[in-house]
Protein backbone atom coordinates (compact mmCIF):
# COMPACT_ATOMS: atom_id res chain seq x y z
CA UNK A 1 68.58 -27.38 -5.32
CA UNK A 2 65.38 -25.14 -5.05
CA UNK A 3 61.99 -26.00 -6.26
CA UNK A 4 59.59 -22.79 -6.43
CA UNK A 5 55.52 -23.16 -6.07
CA UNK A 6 53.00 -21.02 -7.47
CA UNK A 7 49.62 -20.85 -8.36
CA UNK A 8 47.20 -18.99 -11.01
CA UNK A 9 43.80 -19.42 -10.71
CA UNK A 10 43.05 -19.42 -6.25
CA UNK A 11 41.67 -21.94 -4.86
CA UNK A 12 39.07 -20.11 -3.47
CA UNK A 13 37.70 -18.39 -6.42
CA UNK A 14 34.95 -21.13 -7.62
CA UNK A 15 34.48 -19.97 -10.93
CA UNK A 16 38.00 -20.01 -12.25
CA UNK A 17 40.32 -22.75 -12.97
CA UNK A 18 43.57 -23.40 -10.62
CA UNK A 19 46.90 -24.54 -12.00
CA UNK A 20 49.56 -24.90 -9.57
CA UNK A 21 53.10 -24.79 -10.74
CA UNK A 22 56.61 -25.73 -9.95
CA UNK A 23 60.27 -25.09 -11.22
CA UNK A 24 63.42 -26.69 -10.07
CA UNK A 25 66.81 -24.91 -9.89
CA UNK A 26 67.92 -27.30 -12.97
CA UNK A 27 64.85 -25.82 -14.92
CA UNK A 28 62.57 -28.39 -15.12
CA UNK A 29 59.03 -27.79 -14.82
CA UNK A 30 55.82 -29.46 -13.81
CA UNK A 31 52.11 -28.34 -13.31
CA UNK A 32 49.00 -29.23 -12.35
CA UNK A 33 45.47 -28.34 -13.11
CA UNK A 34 42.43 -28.30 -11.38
CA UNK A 35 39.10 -27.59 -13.19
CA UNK A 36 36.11 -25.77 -12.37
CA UNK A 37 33.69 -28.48 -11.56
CA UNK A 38 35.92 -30.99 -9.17
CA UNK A 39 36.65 -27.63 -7.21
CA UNK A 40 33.15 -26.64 -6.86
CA UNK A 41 32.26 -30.60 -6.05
CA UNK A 42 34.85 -30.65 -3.25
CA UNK A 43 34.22 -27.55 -1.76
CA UNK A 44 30.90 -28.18 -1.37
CA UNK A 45 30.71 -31.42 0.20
CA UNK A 46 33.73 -30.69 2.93
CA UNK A 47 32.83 -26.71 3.81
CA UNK A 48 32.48 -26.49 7.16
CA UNK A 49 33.13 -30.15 8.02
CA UNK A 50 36.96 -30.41 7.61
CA UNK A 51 39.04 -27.07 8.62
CA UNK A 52 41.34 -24.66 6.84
CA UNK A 53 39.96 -26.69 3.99
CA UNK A 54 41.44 -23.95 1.16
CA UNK A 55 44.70 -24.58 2.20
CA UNK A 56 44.67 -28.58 2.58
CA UNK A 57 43.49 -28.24 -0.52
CA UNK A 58 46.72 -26.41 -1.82
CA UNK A 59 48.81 -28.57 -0.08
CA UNK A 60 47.26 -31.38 -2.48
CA UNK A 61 48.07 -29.28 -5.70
CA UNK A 62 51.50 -28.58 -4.45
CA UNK A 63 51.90 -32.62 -3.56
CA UNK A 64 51.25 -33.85 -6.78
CA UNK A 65 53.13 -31.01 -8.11
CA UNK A 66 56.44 -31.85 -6.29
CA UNK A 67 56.16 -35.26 -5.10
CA UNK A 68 58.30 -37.28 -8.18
CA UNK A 69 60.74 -34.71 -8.42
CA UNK A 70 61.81 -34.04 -4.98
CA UNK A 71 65.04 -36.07 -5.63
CA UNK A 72 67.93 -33.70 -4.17
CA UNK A 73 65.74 -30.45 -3.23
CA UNK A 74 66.84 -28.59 -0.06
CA UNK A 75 64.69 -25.82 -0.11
CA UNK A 76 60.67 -25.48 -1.47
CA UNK A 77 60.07 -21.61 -2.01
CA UNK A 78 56.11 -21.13 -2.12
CA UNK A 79 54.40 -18.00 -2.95
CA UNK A 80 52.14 -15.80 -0.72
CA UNK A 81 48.64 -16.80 -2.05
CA UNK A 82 47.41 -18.96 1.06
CA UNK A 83 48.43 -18.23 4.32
CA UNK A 84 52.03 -18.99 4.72
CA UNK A 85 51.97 -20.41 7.99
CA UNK A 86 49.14 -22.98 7.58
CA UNK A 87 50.46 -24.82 4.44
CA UNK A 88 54.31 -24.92 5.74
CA UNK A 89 52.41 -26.52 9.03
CA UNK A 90 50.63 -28.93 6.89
CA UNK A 91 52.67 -30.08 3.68
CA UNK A 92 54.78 -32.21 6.30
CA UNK A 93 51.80 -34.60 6.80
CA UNK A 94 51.64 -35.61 2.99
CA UNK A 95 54.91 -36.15 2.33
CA UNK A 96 55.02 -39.00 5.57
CA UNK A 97 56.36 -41.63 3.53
CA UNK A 98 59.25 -39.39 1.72
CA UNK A 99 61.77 -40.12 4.08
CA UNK A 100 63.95 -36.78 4.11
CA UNK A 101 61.62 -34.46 3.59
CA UNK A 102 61.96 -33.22 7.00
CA UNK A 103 65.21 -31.89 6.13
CA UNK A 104 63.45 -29.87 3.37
CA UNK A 105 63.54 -25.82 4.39
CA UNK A 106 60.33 -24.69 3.50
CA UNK A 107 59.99 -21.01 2.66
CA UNK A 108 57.42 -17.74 1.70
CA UNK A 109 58.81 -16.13 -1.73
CA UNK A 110 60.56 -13.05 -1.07
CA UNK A 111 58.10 -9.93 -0.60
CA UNK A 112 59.89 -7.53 -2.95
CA UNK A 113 61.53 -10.62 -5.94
CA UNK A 114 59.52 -9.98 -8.90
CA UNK A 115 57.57 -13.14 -9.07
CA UNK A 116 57.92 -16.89 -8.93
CA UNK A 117 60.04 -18.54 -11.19
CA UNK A 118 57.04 -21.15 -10.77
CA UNK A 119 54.42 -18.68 -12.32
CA UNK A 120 55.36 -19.32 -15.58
CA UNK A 121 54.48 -23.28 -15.82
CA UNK A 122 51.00 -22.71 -13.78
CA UNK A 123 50.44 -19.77 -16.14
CA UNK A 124 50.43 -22.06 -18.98
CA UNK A 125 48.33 -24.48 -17.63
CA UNK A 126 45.71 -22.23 -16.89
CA UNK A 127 45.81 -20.65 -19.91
CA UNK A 128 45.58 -24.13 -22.00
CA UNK A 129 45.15 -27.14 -19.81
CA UNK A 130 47.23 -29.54 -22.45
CA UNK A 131 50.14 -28.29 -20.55
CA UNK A 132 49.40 -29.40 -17.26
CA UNK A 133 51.12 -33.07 -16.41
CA UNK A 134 48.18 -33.72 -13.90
CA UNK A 135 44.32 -32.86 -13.98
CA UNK A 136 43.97 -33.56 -10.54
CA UNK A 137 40.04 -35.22 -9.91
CA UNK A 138 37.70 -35.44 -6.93
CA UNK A 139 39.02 -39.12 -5.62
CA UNK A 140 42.54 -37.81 -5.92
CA UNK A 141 41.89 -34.91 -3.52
CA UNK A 142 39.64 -37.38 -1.02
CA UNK A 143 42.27 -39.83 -1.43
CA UNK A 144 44.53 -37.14 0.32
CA UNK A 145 42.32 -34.86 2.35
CA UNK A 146 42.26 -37.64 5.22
CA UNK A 147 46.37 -37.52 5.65
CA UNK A 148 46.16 -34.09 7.38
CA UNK A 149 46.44 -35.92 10.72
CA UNK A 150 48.51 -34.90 13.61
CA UNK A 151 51.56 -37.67 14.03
């Protein structure tokens, strides 16, 4: 089973929104939203004291995204909006206390597929935030930014 990640709204972009969505081969759907002000709030206090802050900060969207419904998955697919690399390097150090999810393939979305399958439940979000199963707040992302420790 496949779960695909993707995101509308970057996190980088301060004024906007972010909604981070997910779809699983059996075609169920979750999302997350983050608003506005809890973006601007975090950003502001941790520039420049924690780094690649942007994509920890993904990796939190995508955790409480994916983290009930990873029951089965072998593979995530996420899309190309943060660097690749970095969040494949760092999503491991979230999920410490799922046991298998070290056996979970972790992969870029195909350069020349359409688009996500996952772009369609963080569309909706963004769009109207009654969709989204999560409004993620500030003490959810500090609760997390402090697991991106080397094990």
């Amino acid at each position: 089973m496949k779960i695909y990640v993707d995101i509308s709204g970057q996190v980088d972009q301060k004024n906007l929104d972010s909604s981070l969505g997910c779809w699983r081969t059996d075609k169920l759907t979750r999302a997350v939203f983050l608003p506005t002000r809890t973006k601007k709030t975090v950003l502001k206090k941790y520039k420049g004291q924690i780094v690649n802050l942007i994509e920890k900060i993904h990796c939190i969207l995508i955790y409480y995204c994916i983290k009930d419904i990873l029951e089965g998955v072998d593979e995530i697919i996420i899309c190309r909006d943060v660097n690749f690399r970095r969040v494949a390097n760092l999503l491991p150090m979230l999920f410490s206390e799922h046991k298998n999810f070290r056996n979970i393939n972790i992969s870029p979305i195909d350069r020349y597929s359409e688009k996500s399958m996952g772009h369609n439940p963080a569309l909706k979000a963004f769009r109207k935030r009654k969709y989204a199963d999560e409004i993620i707040t500030r003490d959810m992302i500090e609760k997390k930014i402090l697991s991106f420790k080397i094990k």
